[in-house]
Protein backbone atom coordinates (compact mmCIF):
# COMPACT_ATOMS: atom_id res chain seq x y z
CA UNK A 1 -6.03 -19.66 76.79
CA UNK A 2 -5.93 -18.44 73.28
CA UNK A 3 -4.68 -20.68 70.82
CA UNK A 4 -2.04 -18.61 68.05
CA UNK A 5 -2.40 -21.33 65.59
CA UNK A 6 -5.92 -21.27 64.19
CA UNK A 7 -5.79 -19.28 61.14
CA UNK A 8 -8.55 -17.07 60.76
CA UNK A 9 -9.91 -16.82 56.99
CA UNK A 10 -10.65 -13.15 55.56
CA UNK A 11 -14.89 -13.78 55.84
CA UNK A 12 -13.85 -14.43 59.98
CA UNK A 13 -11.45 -11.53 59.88
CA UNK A 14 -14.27 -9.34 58.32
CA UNK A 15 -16.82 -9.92 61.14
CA UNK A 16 -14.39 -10.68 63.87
CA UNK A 17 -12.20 -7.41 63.64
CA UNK A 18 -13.53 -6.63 66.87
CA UNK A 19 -14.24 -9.60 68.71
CA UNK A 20 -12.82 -10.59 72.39
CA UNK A 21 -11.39 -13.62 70.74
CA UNK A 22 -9.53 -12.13 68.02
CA UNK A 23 -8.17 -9.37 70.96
CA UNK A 24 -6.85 -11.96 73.25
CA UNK A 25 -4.69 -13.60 70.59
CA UNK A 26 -3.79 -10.47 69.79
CA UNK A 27 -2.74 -10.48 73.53
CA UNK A 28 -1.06 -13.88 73.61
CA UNK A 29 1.12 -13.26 70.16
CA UNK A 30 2.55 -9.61 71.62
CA UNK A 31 3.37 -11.76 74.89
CA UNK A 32 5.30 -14.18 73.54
CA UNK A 33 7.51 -11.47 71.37
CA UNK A 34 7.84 -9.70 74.64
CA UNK A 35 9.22 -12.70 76.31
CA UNK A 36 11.09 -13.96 73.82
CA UNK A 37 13.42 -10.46 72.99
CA UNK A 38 12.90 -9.01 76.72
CA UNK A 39 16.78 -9.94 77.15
CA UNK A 40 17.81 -7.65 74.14
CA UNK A 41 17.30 -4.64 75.44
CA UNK A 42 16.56 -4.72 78.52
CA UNK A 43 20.50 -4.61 79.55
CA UNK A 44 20.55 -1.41 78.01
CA UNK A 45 19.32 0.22 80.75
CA UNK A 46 22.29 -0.71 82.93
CA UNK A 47 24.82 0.01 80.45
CA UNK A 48 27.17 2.29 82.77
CA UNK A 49 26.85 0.67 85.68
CA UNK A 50 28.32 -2.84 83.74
CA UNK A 51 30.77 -0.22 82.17
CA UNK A 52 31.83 0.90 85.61
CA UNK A 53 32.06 -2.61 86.73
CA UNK A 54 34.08 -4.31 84.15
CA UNK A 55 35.68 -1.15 83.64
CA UNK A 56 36.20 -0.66 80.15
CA UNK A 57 35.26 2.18 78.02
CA UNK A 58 31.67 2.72 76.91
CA UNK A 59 32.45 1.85 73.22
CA UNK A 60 33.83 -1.95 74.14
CA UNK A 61 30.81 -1.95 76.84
CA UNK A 62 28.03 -1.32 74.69
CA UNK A 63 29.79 -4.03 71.79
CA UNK A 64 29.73 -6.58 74.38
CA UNK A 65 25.89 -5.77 75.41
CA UNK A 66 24.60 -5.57 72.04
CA UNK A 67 27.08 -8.28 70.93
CA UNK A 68 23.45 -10.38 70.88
CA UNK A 69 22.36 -8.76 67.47
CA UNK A 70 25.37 -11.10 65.93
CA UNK A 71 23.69 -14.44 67.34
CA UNK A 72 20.55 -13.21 66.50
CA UNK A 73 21.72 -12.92 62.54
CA UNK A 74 23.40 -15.84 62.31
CA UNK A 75 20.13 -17.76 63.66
CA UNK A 76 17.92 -15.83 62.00
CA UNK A 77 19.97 -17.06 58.59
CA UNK A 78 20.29 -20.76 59.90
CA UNK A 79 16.92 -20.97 61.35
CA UNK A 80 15.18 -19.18 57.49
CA UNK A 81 17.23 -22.20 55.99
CA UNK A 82 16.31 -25.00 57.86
CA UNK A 83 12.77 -23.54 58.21
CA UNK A 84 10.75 -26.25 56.25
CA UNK A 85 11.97 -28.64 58.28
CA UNK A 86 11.22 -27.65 61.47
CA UNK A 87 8.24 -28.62 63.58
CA UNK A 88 7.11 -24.47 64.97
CA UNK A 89 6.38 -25.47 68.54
CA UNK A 90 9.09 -27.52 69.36
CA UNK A 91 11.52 -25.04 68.06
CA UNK A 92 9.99 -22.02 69.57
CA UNK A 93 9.58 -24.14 72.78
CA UNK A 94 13.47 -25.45 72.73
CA UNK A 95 14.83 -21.85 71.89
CA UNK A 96 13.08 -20.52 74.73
CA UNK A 97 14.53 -22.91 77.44
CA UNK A 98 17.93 -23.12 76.48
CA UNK A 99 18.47 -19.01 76.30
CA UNK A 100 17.50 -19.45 80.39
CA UNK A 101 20.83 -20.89 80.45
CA UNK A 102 22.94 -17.82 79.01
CA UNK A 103 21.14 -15.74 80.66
CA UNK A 104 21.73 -17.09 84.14
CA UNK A 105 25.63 -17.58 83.29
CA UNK A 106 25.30 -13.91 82.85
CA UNK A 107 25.16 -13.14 86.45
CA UNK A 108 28.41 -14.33 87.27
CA UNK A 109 30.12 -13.82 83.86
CA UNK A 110 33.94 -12.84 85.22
CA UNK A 111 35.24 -10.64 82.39
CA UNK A 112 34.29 -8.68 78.91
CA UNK A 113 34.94 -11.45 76.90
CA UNK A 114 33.05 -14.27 78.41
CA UNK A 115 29.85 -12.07 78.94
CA UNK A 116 30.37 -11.38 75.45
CA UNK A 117 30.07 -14.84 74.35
CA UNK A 118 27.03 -14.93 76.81
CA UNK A 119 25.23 -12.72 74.81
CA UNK A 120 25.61 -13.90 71.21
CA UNK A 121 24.64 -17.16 72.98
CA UNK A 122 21.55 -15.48 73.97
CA UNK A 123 20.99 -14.08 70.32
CA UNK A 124 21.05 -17.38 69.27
CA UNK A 125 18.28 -18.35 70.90
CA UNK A 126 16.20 -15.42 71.06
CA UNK A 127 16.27 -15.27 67.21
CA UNK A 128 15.71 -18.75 66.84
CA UNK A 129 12.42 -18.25 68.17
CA UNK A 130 11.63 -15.07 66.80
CA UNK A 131 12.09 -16.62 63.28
CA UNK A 132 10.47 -19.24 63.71
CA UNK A 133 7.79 -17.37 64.84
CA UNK A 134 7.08 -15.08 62.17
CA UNK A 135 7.09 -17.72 59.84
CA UNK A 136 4.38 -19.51 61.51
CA UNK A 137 2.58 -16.51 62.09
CA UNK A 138 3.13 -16.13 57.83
CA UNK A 139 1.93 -19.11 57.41
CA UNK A 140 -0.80 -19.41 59.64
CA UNK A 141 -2.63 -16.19 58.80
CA UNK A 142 -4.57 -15.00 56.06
CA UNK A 143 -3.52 -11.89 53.88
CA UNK A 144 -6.12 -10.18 55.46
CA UNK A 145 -5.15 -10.50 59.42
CA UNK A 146 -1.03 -10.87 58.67
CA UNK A 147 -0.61 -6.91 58.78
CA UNK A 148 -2.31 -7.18 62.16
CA UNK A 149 -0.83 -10.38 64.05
CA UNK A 150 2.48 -9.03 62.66
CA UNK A 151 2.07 -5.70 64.29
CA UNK A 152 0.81 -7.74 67.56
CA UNK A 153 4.07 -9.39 67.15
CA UNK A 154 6.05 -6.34 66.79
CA UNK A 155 4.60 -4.05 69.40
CA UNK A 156 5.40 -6.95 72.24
CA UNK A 157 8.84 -6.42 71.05
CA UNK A 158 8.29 -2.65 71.68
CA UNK A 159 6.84 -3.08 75.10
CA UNK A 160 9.67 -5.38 75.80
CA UNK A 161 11.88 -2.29 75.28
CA UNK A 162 10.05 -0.56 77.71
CA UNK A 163 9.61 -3.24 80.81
CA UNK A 164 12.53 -4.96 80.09
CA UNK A 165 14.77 -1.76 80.89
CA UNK A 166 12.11 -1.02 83.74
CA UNK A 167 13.08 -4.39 85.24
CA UNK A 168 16.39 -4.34 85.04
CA UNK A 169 16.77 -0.52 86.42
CA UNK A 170 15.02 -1.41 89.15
CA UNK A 171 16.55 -4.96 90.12
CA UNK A 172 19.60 -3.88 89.45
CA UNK A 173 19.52 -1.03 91.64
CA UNK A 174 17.86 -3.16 94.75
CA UNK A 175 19.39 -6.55 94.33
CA UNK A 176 22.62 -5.98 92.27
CA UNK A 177 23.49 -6.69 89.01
CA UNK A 178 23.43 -10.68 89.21
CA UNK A 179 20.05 -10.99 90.58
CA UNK A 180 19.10 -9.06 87.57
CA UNK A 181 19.96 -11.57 84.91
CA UNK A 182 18.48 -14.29 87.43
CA UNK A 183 15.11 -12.51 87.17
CA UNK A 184 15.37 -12.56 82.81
CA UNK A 185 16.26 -16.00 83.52
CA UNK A 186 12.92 -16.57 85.08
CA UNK A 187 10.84 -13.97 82.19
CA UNK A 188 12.39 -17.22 79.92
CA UNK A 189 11.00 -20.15 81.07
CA UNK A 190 7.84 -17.89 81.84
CA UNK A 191 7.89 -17.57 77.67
CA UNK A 192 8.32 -21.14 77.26
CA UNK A 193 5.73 -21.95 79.01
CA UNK A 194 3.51 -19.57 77.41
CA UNK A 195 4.42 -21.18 74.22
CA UNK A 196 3.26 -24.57 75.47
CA UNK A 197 -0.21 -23.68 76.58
CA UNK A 198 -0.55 -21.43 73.35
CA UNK A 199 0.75 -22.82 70.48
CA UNK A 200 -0.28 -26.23 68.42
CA UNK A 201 1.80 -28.56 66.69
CA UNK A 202 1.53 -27.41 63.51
CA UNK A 203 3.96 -28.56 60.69
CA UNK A 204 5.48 -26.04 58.31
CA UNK A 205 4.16 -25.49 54.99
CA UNK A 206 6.76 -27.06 52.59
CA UNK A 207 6.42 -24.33 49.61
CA UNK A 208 9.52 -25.29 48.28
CA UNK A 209 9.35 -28.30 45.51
CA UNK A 210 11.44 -31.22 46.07
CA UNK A 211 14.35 -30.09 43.34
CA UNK A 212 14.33 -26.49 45.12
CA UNK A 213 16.88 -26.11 47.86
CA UNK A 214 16.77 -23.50 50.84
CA UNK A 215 20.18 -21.84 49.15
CA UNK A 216 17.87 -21.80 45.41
CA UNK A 217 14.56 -20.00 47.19
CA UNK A 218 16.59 -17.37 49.24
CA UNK A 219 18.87 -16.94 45.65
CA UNK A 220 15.30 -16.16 44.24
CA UNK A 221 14.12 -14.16 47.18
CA UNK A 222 17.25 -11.72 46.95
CA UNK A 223 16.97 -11.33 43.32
CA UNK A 224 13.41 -9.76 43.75
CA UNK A 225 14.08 -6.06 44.02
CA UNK A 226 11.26 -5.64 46.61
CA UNK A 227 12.79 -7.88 49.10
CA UNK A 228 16.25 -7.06 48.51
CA UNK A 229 15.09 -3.31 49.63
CA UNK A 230 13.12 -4.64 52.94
CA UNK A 231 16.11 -6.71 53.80
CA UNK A 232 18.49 -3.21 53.90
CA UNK A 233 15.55 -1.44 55.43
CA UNK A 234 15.54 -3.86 58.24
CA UNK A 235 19.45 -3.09 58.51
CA UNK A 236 19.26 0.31 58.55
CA UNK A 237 16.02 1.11 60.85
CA UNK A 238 18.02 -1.31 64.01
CA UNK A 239 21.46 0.42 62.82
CA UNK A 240 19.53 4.15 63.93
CA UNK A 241 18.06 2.12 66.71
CA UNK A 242 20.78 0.70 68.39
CA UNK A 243 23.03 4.24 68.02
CA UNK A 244 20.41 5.75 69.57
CA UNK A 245 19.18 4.18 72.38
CA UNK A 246 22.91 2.24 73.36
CA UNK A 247 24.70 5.53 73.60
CA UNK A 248 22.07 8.29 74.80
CA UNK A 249 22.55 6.23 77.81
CA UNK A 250 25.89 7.92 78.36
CA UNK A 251 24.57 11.11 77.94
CA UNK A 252 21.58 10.76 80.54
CA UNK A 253 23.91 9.84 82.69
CA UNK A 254 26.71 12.99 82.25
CA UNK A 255 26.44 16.29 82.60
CA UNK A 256 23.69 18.56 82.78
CA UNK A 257 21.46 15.88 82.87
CA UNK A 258 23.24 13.23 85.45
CA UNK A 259 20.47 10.73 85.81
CA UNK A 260 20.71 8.06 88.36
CA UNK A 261 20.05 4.28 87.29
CA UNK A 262 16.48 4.11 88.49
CA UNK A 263 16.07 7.63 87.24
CA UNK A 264 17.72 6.27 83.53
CA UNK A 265 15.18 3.07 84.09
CA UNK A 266 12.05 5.43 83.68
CA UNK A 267 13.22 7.14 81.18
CA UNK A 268 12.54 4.68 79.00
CA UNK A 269 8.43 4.79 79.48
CA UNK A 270 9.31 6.84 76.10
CA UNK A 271 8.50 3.58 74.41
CA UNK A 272 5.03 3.69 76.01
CA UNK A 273 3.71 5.89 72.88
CA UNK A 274 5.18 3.29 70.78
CA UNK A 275 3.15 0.31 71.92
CA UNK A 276 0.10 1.46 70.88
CA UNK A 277 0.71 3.33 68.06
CA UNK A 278 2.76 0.21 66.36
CA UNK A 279 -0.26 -1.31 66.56
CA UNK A 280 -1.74 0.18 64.02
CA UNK A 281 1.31 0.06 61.68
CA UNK A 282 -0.81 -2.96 60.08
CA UNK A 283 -3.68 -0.70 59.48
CA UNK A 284 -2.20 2.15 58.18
CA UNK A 285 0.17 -0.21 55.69
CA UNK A 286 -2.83 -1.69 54.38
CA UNK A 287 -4.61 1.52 53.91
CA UNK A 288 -1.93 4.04 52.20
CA UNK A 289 0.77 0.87 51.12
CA UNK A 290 4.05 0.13 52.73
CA UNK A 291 6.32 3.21 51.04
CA UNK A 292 4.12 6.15 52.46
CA UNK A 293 3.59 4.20 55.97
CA UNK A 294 7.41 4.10 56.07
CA UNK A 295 7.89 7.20 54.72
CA UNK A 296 6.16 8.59 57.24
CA UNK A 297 7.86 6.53 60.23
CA UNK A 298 11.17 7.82 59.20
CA UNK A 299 10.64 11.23 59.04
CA UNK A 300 9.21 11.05 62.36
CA UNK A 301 12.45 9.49 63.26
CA UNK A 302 13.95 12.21 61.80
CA UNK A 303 12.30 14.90 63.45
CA UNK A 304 13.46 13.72 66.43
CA UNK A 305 17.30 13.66 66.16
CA UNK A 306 17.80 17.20 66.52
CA UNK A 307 15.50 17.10 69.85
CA UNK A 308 18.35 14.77 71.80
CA UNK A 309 21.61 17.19 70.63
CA UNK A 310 19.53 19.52 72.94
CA UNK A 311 21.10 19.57 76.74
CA UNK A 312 17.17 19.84 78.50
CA UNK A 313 16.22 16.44 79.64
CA UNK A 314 12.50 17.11 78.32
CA UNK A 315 13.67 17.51 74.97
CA UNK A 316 15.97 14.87 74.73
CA UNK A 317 12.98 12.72 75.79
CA UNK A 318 10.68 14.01 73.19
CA UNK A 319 13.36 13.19 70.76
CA UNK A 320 13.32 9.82 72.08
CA UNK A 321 9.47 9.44 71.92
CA UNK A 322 9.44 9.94 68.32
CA UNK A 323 12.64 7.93 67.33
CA UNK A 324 10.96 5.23 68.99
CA UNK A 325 7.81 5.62 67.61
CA UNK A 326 9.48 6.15 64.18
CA UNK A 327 11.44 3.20 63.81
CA UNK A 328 9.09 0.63 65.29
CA UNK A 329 6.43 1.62 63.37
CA UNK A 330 8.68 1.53 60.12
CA UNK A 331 10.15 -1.88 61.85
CA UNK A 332 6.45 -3.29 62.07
CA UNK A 333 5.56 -2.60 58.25
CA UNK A 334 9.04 -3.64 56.82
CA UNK A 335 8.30 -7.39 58.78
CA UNK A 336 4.55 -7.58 57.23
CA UNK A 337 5.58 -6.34 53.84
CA UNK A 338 8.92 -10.01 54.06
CA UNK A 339 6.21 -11.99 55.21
CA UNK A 340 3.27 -10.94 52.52
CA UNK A 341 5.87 -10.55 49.34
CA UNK A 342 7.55 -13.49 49.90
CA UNK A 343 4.83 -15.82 47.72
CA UNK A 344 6.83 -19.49 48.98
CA UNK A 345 9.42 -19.88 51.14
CA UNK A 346 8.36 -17.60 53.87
CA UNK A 347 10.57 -18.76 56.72
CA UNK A 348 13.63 -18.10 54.34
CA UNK A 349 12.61 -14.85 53.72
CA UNK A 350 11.73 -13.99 57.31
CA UNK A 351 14.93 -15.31 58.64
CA UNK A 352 17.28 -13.29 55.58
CA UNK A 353 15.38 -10.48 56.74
CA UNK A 354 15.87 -11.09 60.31
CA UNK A 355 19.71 -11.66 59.54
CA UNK A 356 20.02 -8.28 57.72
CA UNK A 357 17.98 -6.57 60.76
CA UNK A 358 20.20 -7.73 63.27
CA UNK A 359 23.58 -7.37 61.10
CA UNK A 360 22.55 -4.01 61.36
CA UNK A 361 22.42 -3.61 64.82
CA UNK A 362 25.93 -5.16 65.02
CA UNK A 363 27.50 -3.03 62.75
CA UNK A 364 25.59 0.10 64.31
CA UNK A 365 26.82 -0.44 67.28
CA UNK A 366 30.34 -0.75 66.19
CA UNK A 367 30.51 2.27 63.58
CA UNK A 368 28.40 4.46 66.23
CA UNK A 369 30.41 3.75 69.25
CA UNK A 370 33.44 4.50 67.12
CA UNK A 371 31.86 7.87 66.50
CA UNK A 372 30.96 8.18 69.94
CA UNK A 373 33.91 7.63 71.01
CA UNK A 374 36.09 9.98 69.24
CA UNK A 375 33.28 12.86 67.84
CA UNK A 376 30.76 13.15 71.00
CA UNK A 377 26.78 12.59 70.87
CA UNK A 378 26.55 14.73 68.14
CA UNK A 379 28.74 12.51 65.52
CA UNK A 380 26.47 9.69 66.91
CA UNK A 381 23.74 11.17 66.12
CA UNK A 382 24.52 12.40 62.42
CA UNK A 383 25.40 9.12 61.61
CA UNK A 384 21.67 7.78 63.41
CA UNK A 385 20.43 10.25 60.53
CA UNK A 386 22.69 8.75 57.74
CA UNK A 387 20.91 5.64 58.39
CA UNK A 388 17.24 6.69 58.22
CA UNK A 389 18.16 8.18 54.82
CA UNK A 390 19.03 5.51 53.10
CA UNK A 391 16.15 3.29 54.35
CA UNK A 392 14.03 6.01 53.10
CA UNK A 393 15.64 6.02 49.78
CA UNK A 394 15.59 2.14 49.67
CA UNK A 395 11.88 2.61 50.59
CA UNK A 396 11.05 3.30 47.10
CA UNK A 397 11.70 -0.26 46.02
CA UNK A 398 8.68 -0.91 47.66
CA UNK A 399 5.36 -1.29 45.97
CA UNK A 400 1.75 -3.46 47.26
């Protein structure tokens, strides 16, 4: 089994780039982002069927679902403080087995409110050990291979956006809905136990000095204009995300389109694109520099909005296809560029970033479903693009 926590200098990177070794860790790192975030998403895909059974209106529905992000900032804050002082594995490990236990509440959760509180439970944990993962994976990699294990990272998340709603269409539709959360239950412990096999104890690198205090380095880290713009990029690529991918459910679902569940479940093999080209976000950063690479990401973002207004179901899926592509890729390069500016104090950073990200994704789903709500898909949607233009103009803060 690969092992995530030998660092691999930039002479080993050089003449390794290609090796079966380097691959499989590769292989391991995606993995374990895919089986620590699977339960983010992957509800998604059942969104109006948990609408239709708690009966509520898809606005409060799709609060409660993505209700996560909240738990997932407030961790990702809590976690970047108390980062130097916590032993990688064991937190990663811990994280991972107690979000089993939200999960599996989830199944018999017996109104809005408590599945609500079921979900920012789960945030807590999966953020937990998505921070502290990052930061090891900051700390444990050279310059050099960062761009890539970070992308690695990032494109498990993807392809947890993609299996995870797969899953859930499918064992939703054959089991019912509380067998569903028994089986992301189960893709939990799976993680921790990947996590075991896979990952050292390795103690964090204390950057800070002994007079420096978590509140002093992530004072210091917001007053650098570089990561104060990477921090509201983070906010405002999951903002477009979450509008677009909580409430195009609604529309698959509606007329003209009127897809069934399993029929909304594959639609989502949109993210399939996405995996691999996120993997070479870390490439293409290091070649042309973060503000072109996420340039670039957003305006294919961008180019896809107009797509999903259209009432054809292969359009809206094109426009999908490149929103995905857009954002992850921009997503994947905004979380190398935290973890490679940040010069001490890298699990601060990560987790402020990680805060921001998710803070985003709370309040998108809020403003949008407002929107939604009261203007259509097409309000949604402007307000998707409002978003990608002002990460693009926060882009230019952004320099190697």
């Amino acid at each position: 089994m690969s092992d995530l926590s030998a660092p691999i200098t930039q002479g080993a990177m050089t003449m390794e780039a290609h090796s079966p070794g380097l691959a499989l860790r590769s292989l391991v790192i995606g993995l374990t982002a895919f089986l620590t975030v699977v339960d983010l998403f992957a509800t998604q895909a059942i969104l109006p069927s948990l609408t239709r059974h708690y009966g509520v209106a898809p606005a409060a529905m799709g609060f409660a679902v993505n209700a996560s992000t909240f738990g997932m900032a407030v961790a990702g804050l809590v976690v970047g403080v108390l980062s130097p002082h916590i032993e990688r594995r064991t937190g990663i490990l811990f994280s991972l087995l107690l979000l089993a236990i939200p999960t599996s509440l989830l199944a018999s959760a017996p109104n809005l409110a408590v599945f609500t509180v079921l979900r920012v439970a789960q945030g807590l944990c999966m953020a937990s050990a998505f921070a502290l993962t990052l930061a090891y994976l900051g700390e444990q990699c050279s310059a050099m291979d960062a761009g890539g294990a970070f992308a690695a990272y990032i494109t498990g998340n993807v392809a947890s956006n993609l299996i995870g709603r797969l899953v859930s269409a499918a064992v939703a539709d054959g089991l019912g809905l509380a067998w569903n959360f028994y089986v992301f239950a189960a893709l939990n412990l799976a993680g921790a136990a990947l996590v075991y096999f896979t990952i050292k104890h390795v103690q964090p690198m204390h950057a800070m000095t002994a007079a420096e205090s978590p509140l002093v380095a992530m004072l210091a880290h917001w007053r650098d204009a570089r990561l104060r713009a990477a921090y509201g990029i983070g906010f405002c690529i999951l903002f477009a995300f979450i509008g677009t991918f909580t409430f195009v459910n609604f529309v698959l679902v509606r007329p003209p389109l009127s897809l069934g569940m399993m029929g909304l479940g594959f639609v989502y093999v949109v993210f399939l694109p996405s995996v691999v080209t996120t993997l070479l976000a870390g490439r293409v950063a290091s070649r042309l520099g973060p503000r072109p690479t996420i340039w670039g990401s957003l305006a294919v973002a961008g180019i896809g909005l107009p797509l999903m207004l259209v009432p054809h179901l292969s359009a809206v899926l094109a426009g999908m296809v490149l929103v995905g592509i857009g954002t992850f890729f921009a997503q994947a390069t905004a979380t190398a560029f935290v973890g490679q500016a940040a010069t001490d104090s890298r699990g601060i950073a990560s987790g402020t970033y990680l805060a921001c990200y998710f803070c985003g994704g709370l309040i998108g789903t809020a403003v949008l479903g407002r929107l939604f709500d009261a203007f259509g898909w097409q309000a949604c949607v402007a307000g998707v693009g409002l978003a990608l233009a002002a990460a693009a103009l926060l882009t230019t803060a952004l320099k190697r």
